[in-house]
N, C-alpha and C. Protein backbone atom coordinates (compact mmCIF):
# COMPACT_ATOMS: atom_id res chain seq x y z
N UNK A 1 -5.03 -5.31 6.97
CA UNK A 1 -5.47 -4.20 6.15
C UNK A 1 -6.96 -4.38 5.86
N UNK A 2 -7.73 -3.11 5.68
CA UNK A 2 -9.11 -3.01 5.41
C UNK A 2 -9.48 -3.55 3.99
N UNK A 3 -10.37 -4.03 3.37
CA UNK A 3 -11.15 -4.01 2.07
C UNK A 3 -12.18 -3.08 2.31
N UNK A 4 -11.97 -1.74 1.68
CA UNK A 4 -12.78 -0.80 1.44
C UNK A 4 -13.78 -0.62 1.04
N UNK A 5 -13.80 -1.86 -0.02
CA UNK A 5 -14.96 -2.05 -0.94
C UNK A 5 -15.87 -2.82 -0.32
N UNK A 6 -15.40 -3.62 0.69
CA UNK A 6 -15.98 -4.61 1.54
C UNK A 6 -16.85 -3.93 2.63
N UNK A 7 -15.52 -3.68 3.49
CA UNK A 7 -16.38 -3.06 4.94
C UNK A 7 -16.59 -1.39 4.53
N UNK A 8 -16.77 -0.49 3.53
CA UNK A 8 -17.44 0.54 3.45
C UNK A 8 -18.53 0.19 2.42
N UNK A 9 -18.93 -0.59 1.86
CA UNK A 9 -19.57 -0.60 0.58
C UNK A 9 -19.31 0.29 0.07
N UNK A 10 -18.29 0.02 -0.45
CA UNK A 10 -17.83 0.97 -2.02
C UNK A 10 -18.30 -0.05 -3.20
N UNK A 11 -19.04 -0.15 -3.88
CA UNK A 11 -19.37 -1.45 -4.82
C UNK A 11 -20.92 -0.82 -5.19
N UNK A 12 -20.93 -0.35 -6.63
CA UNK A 12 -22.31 -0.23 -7.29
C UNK A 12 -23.08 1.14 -6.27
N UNK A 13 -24.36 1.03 -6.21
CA UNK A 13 -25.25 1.71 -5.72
C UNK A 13 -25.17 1.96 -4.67
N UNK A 14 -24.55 1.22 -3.58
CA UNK A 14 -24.24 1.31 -2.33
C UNK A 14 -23.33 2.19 -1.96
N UNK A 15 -22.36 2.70 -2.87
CA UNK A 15 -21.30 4.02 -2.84
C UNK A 15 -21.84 5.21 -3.19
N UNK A 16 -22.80 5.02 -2.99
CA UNK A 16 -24.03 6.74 -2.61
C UNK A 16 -24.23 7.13 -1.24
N UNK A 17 -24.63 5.51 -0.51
CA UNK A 17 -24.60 5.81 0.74
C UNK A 17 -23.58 6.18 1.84
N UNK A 18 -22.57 6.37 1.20
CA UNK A 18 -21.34 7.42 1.83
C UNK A 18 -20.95 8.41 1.38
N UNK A 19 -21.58 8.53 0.29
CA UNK A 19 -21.39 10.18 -0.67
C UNK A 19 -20.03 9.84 -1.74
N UNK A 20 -20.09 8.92 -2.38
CA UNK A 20 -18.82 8.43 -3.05
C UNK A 20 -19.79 8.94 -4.23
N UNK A 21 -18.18 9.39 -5.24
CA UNK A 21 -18.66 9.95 -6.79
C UNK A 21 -19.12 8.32 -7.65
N UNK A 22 -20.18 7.66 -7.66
CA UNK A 22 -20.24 6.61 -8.41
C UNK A 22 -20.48 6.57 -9.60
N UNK A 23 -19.52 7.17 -10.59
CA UNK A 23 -19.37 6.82 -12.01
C UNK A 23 -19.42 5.49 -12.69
N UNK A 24 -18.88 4.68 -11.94
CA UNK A 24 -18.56 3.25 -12.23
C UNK A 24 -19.14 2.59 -11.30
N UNK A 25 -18.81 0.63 -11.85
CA UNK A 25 -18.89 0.40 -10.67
C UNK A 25 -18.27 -0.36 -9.17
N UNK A 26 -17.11 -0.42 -9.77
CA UNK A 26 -15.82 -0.39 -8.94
C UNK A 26 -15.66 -1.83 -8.76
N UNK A 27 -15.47 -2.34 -9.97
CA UNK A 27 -15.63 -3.98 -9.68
C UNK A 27 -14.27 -4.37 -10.99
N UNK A 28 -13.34 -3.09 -11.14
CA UNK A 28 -12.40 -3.44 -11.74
C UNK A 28 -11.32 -3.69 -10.97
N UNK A 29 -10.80 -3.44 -9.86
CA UNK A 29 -10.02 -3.83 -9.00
C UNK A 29 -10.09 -4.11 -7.65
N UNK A 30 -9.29 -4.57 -6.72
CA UNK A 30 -9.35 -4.74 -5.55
C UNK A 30 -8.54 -3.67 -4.70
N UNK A 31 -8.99 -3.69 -3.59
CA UNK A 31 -8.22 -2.52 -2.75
C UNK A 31 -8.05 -2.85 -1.34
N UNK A 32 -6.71 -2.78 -0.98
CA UNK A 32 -6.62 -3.07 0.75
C UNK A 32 -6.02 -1.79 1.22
N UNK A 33 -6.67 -1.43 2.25
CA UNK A 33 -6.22 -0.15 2.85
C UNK A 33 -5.75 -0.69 4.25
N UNK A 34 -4.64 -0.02 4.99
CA UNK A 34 -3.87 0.07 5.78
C UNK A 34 -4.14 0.89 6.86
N UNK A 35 -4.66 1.04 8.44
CA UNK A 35 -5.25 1.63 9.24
C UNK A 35 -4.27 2.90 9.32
N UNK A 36 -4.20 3.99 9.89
CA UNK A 36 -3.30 5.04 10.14
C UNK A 36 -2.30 4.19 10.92
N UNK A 37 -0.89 4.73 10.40
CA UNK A 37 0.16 4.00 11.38
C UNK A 37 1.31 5.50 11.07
N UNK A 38 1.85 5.41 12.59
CA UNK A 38 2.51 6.50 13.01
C UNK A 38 3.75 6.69 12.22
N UNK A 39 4.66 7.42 11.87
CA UNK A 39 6.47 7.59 11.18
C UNK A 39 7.04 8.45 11.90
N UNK A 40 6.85 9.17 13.10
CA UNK A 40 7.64 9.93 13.52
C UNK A 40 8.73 9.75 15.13
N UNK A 41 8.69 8.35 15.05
CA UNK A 41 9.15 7.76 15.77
C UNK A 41 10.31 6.22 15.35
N UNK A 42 10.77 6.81 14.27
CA UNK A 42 11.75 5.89 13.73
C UNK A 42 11.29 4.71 12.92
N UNK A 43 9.61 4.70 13.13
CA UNK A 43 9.08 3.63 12.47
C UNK A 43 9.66 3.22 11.21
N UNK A 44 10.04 1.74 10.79
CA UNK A 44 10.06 1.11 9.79
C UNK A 44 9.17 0.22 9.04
N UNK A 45 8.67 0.15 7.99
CA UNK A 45 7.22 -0.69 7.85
C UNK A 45 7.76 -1.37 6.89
N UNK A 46 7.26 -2.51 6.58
CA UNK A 46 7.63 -3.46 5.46
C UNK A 46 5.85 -4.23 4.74
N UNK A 47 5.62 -3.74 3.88
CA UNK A 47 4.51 -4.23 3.66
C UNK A 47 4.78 -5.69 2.39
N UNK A 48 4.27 -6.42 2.81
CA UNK A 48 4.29 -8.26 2.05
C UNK A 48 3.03 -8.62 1.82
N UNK A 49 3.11 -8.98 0.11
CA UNK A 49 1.99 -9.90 -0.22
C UNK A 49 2.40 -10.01 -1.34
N UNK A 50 1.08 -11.14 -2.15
CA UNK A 50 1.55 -11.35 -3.66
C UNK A 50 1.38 -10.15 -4.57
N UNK A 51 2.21 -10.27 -5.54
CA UNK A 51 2.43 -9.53 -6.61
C UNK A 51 1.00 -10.16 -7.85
N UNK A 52 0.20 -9.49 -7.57
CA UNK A 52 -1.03 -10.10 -8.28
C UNK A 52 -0.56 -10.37 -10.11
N UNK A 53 0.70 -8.97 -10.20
CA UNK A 53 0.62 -9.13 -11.74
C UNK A 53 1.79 -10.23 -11.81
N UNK A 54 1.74 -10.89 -10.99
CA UNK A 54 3.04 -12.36 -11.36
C UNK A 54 2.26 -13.52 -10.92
N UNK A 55 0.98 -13.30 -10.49
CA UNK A 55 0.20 -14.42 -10.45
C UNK A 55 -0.66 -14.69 -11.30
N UNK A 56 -1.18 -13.91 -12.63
CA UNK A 56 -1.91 -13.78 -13.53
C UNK A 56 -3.33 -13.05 -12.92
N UNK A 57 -2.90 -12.73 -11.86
CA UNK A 57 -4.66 -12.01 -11.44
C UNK A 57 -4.98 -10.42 -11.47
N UNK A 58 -3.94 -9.82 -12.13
CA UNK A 58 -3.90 -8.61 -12.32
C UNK A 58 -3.33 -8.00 -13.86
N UNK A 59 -3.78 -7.12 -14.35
CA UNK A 59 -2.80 -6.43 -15.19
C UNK A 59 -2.17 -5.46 -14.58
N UNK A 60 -2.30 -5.06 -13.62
CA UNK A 60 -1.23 -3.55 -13.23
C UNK A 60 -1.24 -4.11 -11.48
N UNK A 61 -0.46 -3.27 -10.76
CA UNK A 61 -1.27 -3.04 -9.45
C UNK A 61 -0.07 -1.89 -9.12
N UNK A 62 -0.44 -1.48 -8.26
CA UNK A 62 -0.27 -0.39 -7.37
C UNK A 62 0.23 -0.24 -5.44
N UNK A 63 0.88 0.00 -5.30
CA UNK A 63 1.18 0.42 -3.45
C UNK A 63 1.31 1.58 -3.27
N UNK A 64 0.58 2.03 -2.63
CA UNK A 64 0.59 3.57 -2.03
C UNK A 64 1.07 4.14 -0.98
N UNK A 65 1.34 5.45 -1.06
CA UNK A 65 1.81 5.99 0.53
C UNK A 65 0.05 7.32 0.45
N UNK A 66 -0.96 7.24 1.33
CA UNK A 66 -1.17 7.88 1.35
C UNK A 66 -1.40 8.87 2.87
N UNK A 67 -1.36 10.65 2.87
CA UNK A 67 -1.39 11.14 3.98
C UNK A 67 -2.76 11.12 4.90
N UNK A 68 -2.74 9.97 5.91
CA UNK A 68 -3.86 10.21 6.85
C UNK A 68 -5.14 11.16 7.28
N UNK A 69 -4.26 12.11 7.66
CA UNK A 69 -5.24 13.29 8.06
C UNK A 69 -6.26 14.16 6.77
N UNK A 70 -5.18 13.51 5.53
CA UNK A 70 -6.38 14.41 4.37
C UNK A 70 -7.00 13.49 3.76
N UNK A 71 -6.43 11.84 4.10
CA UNK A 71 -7.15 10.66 3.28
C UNK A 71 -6.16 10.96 1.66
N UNK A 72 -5.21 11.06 1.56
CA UNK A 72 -4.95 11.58 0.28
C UNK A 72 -3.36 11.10 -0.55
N UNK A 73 -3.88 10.44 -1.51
CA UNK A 73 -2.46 10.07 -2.50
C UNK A 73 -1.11 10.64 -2.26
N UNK A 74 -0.30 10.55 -1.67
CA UNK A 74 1.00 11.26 -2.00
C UNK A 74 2.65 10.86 -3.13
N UNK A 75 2.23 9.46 -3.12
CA UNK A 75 3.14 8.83 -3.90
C UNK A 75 2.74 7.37 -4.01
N UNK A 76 2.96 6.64 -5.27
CA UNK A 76 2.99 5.35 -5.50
C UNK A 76 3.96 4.55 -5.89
N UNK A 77 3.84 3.16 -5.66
CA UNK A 77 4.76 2.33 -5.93
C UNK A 77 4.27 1.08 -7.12
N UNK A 78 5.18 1.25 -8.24
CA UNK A 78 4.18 0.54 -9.31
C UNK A 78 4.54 -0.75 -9.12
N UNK A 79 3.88 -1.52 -9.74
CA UNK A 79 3.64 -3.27 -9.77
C UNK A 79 5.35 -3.70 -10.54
N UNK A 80 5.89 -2.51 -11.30
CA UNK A 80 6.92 -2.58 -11.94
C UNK A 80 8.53 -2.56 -11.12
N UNK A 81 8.32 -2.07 -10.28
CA UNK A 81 9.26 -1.98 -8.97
C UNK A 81 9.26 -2.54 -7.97
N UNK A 82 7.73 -3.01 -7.95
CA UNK A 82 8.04 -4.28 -7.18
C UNK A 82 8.27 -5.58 -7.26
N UNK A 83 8.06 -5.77 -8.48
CA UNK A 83 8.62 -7.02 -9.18
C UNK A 83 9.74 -7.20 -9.00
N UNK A 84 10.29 -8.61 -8.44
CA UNK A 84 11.60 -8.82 -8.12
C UNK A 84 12.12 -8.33 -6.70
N UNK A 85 11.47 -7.74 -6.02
CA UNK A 85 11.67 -7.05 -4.67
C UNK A 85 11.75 -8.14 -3.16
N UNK A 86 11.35 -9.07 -3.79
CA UNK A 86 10.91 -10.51 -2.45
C UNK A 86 12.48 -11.63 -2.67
N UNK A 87 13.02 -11.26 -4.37
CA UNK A 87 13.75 -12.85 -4.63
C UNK A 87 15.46 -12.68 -3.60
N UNK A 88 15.49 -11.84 -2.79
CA UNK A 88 16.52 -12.19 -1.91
C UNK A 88 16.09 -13.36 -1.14
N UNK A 89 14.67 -13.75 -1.28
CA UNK A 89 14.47 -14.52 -0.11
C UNK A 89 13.76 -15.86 -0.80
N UNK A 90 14.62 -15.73 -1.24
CA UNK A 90 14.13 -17.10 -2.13
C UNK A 90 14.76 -18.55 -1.81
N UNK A 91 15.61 -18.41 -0.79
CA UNK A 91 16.00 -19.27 -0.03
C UNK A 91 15.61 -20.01 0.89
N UNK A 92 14.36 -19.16 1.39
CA UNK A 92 13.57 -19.67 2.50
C UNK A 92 12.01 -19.80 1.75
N UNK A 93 12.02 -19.04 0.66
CA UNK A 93 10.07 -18.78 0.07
C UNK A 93 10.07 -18.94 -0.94
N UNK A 94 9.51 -20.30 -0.99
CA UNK A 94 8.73 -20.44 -2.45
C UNK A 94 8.38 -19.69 -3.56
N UNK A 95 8.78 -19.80 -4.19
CA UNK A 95 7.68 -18.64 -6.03
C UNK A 95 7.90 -17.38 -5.10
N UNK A 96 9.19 -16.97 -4.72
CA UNK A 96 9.29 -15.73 -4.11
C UNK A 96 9.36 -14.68 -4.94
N UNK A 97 9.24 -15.14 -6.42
CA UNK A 97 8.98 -14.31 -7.78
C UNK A 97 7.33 -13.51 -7.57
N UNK A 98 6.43 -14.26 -6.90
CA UNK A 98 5.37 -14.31 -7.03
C UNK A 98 4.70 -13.15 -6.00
N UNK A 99 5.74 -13.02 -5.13
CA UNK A 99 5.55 -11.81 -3.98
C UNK A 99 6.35 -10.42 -3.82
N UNK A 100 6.19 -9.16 -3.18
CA UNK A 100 6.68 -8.39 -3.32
C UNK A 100 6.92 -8.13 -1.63
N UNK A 101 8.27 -6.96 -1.67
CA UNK A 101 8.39 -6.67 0.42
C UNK A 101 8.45 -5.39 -0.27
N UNK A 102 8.17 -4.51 0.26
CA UNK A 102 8.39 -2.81 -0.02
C UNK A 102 8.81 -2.18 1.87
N UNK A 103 9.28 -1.23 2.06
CA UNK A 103 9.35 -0.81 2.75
C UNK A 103 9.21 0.42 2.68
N UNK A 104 8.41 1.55 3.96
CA UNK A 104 8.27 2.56 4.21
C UNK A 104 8.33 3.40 5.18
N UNK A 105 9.50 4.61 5.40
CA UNK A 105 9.94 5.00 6.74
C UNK A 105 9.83 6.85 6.13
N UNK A 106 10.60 7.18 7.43
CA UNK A 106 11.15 8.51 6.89
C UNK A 106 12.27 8.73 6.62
N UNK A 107 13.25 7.62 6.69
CA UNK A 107 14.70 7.40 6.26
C UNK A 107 15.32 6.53 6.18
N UNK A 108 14.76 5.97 4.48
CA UNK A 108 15.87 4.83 3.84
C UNK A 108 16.80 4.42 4.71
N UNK A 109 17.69 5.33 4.40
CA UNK A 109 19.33 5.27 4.96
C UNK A 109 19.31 4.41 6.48
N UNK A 110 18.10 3.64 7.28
CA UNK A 110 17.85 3.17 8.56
C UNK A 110 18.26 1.38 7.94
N UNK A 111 17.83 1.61 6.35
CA UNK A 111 17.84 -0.07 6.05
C UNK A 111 19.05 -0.17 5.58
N UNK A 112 20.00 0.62 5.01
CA UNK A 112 21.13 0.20 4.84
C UNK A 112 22.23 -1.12 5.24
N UNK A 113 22.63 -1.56 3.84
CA UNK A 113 23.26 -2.94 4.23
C UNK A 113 22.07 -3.94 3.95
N UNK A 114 20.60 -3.56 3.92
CA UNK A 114 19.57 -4.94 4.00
C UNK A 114 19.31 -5.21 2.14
N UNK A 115 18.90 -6.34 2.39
CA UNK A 115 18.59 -6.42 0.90
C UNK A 115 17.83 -6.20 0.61
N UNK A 116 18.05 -5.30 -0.88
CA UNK A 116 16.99 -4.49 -1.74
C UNK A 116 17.34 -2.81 -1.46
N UNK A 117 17.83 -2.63 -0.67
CA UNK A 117 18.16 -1.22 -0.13
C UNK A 117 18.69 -0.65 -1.08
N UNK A 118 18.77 0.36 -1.72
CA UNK A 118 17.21 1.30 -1.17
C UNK A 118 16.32 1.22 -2.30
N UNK A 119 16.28 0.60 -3.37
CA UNK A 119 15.34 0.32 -4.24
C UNK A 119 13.91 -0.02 -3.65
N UNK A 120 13.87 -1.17 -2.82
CA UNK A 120 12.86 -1.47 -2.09
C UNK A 120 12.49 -0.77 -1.24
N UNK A 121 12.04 0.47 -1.01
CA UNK A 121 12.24 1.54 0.13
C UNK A 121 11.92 2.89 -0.36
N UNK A 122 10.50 3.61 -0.06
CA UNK A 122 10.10 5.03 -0.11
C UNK A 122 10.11 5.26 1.21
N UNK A 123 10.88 6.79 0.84
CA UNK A 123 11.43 7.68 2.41
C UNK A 123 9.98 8.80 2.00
N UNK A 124 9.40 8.64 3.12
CA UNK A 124 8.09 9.68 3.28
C UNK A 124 8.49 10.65 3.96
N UNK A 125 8.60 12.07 3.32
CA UNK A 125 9.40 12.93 3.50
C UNK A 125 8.19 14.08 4.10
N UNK A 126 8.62 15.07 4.52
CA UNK A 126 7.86 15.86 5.46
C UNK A 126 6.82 16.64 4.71
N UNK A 127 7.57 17.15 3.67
CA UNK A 127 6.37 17.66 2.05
C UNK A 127 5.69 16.56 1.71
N UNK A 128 5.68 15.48 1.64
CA UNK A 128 4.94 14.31 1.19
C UNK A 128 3.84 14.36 2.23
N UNK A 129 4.15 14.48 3.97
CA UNK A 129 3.41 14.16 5.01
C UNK A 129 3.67 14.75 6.27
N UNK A 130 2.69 15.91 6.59
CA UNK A 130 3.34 16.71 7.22
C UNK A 130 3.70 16.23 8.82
N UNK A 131 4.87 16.28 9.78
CA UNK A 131 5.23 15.35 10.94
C UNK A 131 4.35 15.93 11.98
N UNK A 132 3.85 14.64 13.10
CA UNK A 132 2.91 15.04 14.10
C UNK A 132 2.88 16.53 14.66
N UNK A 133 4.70 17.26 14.79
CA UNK A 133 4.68 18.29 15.50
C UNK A 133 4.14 19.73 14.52
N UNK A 134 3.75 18.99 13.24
CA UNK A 134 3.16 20.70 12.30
C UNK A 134 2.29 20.77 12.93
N UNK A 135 1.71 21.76 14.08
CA UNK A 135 0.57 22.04 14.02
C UNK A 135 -0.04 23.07 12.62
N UNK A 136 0.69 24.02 11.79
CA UNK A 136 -0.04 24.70 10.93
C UNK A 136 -0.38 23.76 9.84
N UNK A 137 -0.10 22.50 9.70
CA UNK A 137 -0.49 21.36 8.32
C UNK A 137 -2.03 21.38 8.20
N UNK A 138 -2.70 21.37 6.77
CA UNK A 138 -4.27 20.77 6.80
C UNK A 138 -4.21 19.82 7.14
N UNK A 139 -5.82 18.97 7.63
CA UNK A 139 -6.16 18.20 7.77
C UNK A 139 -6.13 17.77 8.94
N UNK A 140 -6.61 17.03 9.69
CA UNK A 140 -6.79 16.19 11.05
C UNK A 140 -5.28 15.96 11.76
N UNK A 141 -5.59 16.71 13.29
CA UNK A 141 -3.88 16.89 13.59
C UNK A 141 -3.48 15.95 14.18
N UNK A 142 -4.92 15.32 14.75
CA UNK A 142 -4.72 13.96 15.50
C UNK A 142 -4.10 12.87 14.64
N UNK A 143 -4.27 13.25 13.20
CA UNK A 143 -3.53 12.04 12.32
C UNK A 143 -2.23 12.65 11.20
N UNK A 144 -1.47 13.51 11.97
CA UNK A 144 -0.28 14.45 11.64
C UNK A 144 0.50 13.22 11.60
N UNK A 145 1.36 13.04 11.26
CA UNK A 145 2.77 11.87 10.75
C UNK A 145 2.23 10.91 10.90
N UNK A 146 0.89 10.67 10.31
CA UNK A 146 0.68 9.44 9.68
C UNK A 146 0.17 8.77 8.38
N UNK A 147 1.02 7.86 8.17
CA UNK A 147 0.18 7.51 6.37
C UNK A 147 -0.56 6.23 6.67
N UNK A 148 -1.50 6.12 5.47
CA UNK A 148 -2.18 4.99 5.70
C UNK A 148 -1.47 4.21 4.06
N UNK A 149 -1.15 2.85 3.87
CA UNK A 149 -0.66 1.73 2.84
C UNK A 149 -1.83 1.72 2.03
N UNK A 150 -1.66 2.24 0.47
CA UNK A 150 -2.90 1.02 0.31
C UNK A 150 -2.33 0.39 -1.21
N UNK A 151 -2.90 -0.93 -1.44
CA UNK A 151 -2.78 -1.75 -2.27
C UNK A 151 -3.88 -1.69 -3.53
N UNK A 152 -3.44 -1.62 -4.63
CA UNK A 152 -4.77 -2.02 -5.56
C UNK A 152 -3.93 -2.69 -6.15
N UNK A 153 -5.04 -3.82 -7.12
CA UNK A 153 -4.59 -4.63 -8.20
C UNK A 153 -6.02 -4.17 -8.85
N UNK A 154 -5.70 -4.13 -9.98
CA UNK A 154 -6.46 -3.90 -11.00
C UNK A 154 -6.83 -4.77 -12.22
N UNK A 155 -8.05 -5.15 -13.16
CA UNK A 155 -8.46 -5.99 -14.01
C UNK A 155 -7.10 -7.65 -14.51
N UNK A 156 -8.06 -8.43 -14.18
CA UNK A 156 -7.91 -9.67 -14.21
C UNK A 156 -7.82 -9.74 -15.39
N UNK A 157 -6.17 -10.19 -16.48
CA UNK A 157 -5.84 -10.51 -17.29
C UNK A 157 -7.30 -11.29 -18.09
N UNK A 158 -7.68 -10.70 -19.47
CA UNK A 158 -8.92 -11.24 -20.20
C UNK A 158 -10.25 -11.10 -20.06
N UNK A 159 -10.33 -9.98 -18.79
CA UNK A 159 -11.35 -9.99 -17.82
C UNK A 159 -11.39 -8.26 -18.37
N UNK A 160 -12.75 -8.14 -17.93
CA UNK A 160 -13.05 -6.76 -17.35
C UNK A 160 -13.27 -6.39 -16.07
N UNK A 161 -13.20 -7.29 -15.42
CA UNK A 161 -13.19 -7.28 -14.08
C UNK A 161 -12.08 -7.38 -13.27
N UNK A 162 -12.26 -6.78 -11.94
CA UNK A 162 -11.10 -6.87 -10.87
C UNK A 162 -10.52 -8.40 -11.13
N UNK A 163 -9.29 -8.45 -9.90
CA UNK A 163 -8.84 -10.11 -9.43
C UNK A 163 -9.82 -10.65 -8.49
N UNK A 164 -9.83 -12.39 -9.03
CA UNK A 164 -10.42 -13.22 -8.50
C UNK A 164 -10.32 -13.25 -6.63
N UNK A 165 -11.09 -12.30 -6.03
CA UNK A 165 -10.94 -12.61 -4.56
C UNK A 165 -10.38 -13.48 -3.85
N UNK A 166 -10.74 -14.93 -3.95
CA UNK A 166 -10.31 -15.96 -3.72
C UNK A 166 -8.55 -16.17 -4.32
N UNK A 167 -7.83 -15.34 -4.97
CA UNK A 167 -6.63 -15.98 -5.42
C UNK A 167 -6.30 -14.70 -4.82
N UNK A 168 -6.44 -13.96 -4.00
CA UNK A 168 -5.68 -12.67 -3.51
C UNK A 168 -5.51 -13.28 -2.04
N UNK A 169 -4.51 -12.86 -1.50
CA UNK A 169 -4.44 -13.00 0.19
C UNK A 169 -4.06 -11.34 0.76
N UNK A 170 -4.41 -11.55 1.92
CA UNK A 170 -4.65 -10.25 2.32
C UNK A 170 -3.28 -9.54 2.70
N UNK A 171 -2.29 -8.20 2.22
CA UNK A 171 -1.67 -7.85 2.65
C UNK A 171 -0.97 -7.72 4.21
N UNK A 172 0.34 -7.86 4.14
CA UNK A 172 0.73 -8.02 5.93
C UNK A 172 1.63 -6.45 6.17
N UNK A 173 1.34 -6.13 6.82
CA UNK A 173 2.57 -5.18 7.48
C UNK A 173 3.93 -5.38 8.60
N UNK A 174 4.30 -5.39 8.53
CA UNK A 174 5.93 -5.87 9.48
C UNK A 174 6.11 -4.37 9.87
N UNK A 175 6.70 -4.53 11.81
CA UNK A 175 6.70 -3.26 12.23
C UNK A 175 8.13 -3.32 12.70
N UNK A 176 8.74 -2.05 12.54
CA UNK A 176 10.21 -2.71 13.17
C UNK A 176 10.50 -0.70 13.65
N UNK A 177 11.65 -1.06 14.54
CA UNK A 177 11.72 0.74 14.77
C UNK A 177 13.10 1.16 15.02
N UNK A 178 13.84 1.89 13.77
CA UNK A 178 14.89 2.09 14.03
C UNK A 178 15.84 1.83 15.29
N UNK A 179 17.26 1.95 15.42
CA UNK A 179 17.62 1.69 17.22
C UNK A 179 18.14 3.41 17.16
C-alpha cells in the first residue's frame, strides 16, 4: 500500500503543490492507500495489519472501501470492529489482539464457514461501486469495479500528533478468488 503523505507530499505547504485544500497540516494521522484492485471477478481481499488503537499508537483508526474511478469514500470500517477480528488466529500469532484481518468482496456469503464470517467482511455492493460493465457510471471507466483500501490511524494517545512511523508496519493485502 501507498503512504500518500509520503509519495504525494501531502504534509504542510507541499499539499499546494497538487492542489490539496491545506487547512491543516496533516501530521495528525497516518494513511496507507491501496492501488486500484479489481471485484468483478469473484475477487476476495483480506487486508492485515496492526490495530494501531491496541498498540497504544492511535486513538481511533479507520479502513476504508473507497470507489476508484471517483477517488471517493464509500464506506468505512471502524477501529471498533476490528478489534478482535485477528484472535481466531491466535494459535499460530502472537498479540493476535494487537492485529486486525478484514475482508472485502462483492459477496460475503463466498467466506462462509471461515472465521469471523461475516462480521469480518464488507460486501461492496454495486450502489456502493459501480461494476466494470456500467458504462453510464461517473468517473473513470477504465477504473469501473474497482476500489482502492485505505487505512488511517489517527493522533497518538497524549499526542497531538499522528502515530509514531516507526511503530506502524505497512498494511498487507491477501488475494484469493472465489471457485
Amino acid at each position: 500500500m501507498a503512504d500518500p503523505v509520503r509519495k504525494y507530499g501531502w504534509t504542510g505547504p507541499y499539499c499546494r503543490k497538487v492542489n490539496m485544500d491545506c487547512l491543516g497540516d496533516q501530521q495528525d494521522a497516518a494513511y496507507y492507500l491501496a492501488p486500484p484492485l479489481p471485484l468483478d471477478s469473484g475477487q476476495v481481499y483480506a487486508v492485515v495489519d496492526t490495530l494501531a488503537t491496541q498498540t497504544g499508537n492511535a486513538t481511533y483508526a479507520a479502513l476504508s472501501v473507497n470507489n476508484a474511478s471517483l477517488l471517493e469514500g464509500v464506506t468505512n470500517v471502524l477501529d471498533t470492529t476490528l478489534k478482535g477480528s485477528a484472535d481466531s488466529y491466535s494459535g499460530t500469532v502472537k498479540h493476535s489482539g494487537k492485529f486486525f484481518v478484514h475482508y472485502f468482496t462483492r459477496n460475503c456469503a463466498a467466506l462462509h464457514g471461515l472465521a469471523g464470517w461475516p462480521e469480518n467482511c464488507t460486501q461492496i455492493t454495486d450502489q456502493m461501486l459501480p461494476p466494470r460493465s456500467d458504462t453510464s457510471a461517473e468517473g473513470d471507466p477504465a477504473l469501473h469495479g474497482m476500489f482502492m483500501a485505505a487505512l488511517r490511524d489517527y493522533i497518538k494517545p497524549g499526542t497531538e500528533q499522528g502515530p509514531g512511523s516507526r511503530k506502524l508496519l505497512t498494511p498487507r493485502i491477501l488475494t484469493f478468488t472465489r471457485p
